[in-house]
N, C-alpha and C. Protein backbone atom coordinates (compact mmCIF):
# COMPACT_ATOMS: atom_id res chain seq x y z
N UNK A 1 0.84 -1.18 0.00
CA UNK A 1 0.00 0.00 0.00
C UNK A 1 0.89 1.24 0.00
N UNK A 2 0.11 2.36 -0.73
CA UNK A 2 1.06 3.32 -0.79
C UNK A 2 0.64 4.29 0.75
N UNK A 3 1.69 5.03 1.10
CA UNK A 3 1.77 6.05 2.03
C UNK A 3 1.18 7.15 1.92
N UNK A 4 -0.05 7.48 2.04
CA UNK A 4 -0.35 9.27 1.47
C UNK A 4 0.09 10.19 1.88
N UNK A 5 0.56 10.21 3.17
CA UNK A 5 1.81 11.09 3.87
C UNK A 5 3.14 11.12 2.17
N UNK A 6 3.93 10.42 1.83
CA UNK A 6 4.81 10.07 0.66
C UNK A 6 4.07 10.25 -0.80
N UNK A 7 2.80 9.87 -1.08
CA UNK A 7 2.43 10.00 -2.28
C UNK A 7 2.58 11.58 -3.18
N UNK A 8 3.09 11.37 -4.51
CA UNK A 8 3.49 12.98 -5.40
C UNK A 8 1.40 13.16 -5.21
N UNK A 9 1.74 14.74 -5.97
CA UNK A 9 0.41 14.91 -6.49
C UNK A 9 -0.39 14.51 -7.38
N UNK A 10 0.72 13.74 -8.17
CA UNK A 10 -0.01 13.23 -9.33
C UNK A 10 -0.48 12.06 -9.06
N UNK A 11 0.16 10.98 -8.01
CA UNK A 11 -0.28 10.33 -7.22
C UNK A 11 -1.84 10.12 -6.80
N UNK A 12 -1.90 11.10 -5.79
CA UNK A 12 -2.83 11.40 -5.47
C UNK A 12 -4.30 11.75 -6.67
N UNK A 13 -3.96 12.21 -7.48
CA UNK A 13 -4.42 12.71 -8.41
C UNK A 13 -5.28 11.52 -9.46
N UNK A 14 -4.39 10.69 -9.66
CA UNK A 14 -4.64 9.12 -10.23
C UNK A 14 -5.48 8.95 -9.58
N UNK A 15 -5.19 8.47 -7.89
CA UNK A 15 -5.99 7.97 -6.71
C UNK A 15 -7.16 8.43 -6.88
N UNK A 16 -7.48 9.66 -7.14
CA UNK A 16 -8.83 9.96 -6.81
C UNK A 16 -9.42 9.88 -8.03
N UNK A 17 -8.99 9.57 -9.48
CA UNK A 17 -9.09 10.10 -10.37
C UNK A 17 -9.71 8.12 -10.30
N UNK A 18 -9.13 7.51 -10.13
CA UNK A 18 -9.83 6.00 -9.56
C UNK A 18 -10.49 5.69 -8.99
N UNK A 19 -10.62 6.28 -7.46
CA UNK A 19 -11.78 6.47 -6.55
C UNK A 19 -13.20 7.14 -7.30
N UNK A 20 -13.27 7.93 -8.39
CA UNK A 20 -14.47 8.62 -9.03
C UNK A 20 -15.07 7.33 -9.95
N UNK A 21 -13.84 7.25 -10.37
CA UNK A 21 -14.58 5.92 -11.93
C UNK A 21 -14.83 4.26 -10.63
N UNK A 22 -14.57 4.41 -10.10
CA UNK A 22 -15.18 3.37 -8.85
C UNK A 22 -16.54 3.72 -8.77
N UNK A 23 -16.53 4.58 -8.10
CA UNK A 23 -17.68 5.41 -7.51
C UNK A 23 -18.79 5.67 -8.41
N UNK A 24 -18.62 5.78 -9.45
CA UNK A 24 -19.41 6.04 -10.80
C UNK A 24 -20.22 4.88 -11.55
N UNK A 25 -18.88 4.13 -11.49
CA UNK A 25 -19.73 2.68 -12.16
C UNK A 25 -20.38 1.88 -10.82
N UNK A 26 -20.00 2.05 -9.63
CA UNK A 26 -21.52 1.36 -8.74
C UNK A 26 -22.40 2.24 -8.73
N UNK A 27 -22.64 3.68 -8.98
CA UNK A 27 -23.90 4.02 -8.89
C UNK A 27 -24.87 3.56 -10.14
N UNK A 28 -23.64 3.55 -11.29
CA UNK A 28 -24.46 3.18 -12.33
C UNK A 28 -24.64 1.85 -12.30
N UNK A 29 -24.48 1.17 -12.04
CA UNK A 29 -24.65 -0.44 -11.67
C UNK A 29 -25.89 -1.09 -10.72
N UNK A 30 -25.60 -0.25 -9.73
CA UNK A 30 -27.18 0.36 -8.59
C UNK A 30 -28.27 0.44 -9.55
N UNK A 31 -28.15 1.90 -10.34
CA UNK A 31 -29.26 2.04 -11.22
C UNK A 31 -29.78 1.06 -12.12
N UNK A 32 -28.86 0.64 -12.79
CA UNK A 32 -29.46 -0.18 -13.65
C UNK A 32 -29.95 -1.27 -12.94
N UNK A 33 -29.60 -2.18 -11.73
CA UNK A 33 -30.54 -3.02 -11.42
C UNK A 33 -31.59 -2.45 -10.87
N UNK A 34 -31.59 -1.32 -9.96
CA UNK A 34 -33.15 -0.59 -9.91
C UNK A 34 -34.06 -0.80 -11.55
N UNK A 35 -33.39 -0.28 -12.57
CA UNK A 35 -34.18 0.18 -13.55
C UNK A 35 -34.73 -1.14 -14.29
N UNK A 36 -34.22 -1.79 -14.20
CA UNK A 36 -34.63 -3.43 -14.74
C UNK A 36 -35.73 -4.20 -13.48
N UNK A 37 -35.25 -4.17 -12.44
CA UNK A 37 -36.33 -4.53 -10.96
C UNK A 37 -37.91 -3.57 -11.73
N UNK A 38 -37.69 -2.66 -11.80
CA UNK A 38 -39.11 -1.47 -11.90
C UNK A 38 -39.42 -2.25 -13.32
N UNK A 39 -39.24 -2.75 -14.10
CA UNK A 39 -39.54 -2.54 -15.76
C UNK A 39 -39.94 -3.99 -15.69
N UNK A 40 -39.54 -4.89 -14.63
CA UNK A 40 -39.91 -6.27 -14.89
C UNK A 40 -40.78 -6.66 -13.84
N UNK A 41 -40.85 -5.66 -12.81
CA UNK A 41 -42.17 -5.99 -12.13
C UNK A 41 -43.39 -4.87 -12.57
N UNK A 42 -42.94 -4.11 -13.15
CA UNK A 42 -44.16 -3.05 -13.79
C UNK A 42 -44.91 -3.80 -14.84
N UNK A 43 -44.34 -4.65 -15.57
CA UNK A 43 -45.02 -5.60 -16.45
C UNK A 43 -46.32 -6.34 -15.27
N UNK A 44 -45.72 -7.34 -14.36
CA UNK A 44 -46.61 -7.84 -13.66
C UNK A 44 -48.06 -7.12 -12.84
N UNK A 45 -47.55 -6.01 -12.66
CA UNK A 45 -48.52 -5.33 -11.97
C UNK A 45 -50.18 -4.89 -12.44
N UNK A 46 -50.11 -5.11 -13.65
CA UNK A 46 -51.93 -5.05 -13.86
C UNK A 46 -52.08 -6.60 -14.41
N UNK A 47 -51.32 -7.53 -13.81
CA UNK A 47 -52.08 -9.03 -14.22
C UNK A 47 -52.52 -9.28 -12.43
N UNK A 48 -52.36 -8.52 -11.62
CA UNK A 48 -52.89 -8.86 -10.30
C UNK A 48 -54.23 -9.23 -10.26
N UNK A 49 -54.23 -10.22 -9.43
CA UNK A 49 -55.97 -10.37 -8.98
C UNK A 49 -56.00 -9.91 -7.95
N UNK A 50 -57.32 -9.15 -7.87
CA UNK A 50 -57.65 -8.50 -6.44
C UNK A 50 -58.45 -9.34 -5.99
């Protein structure tokens, strides 16, 4: 592991610049199984019997 006390700026810079595209693709990853959950039970929802 690197030291962040020791790490350059550009370092750092990468780091976070990794930490975002992390951060980015689980939200978008989140979403899309939200958006598929809603679209495949929205189908089911007027075959209900009351």
């Amino acid at each position: 592991m690197s030291d962040p006390v020791r790490e350059s700026p550009d370092q750092a810079k990468a780091r976070r610049g990794r930490n975002i595209a992390l951060a980015l693709g689980l939200v978008l990853f989140i979403v899309l199984i939200f958006v598929v959950t809603i679209v495949r039970l929205g189908a089911n929802v007027t075959e209900r019997p009351f």
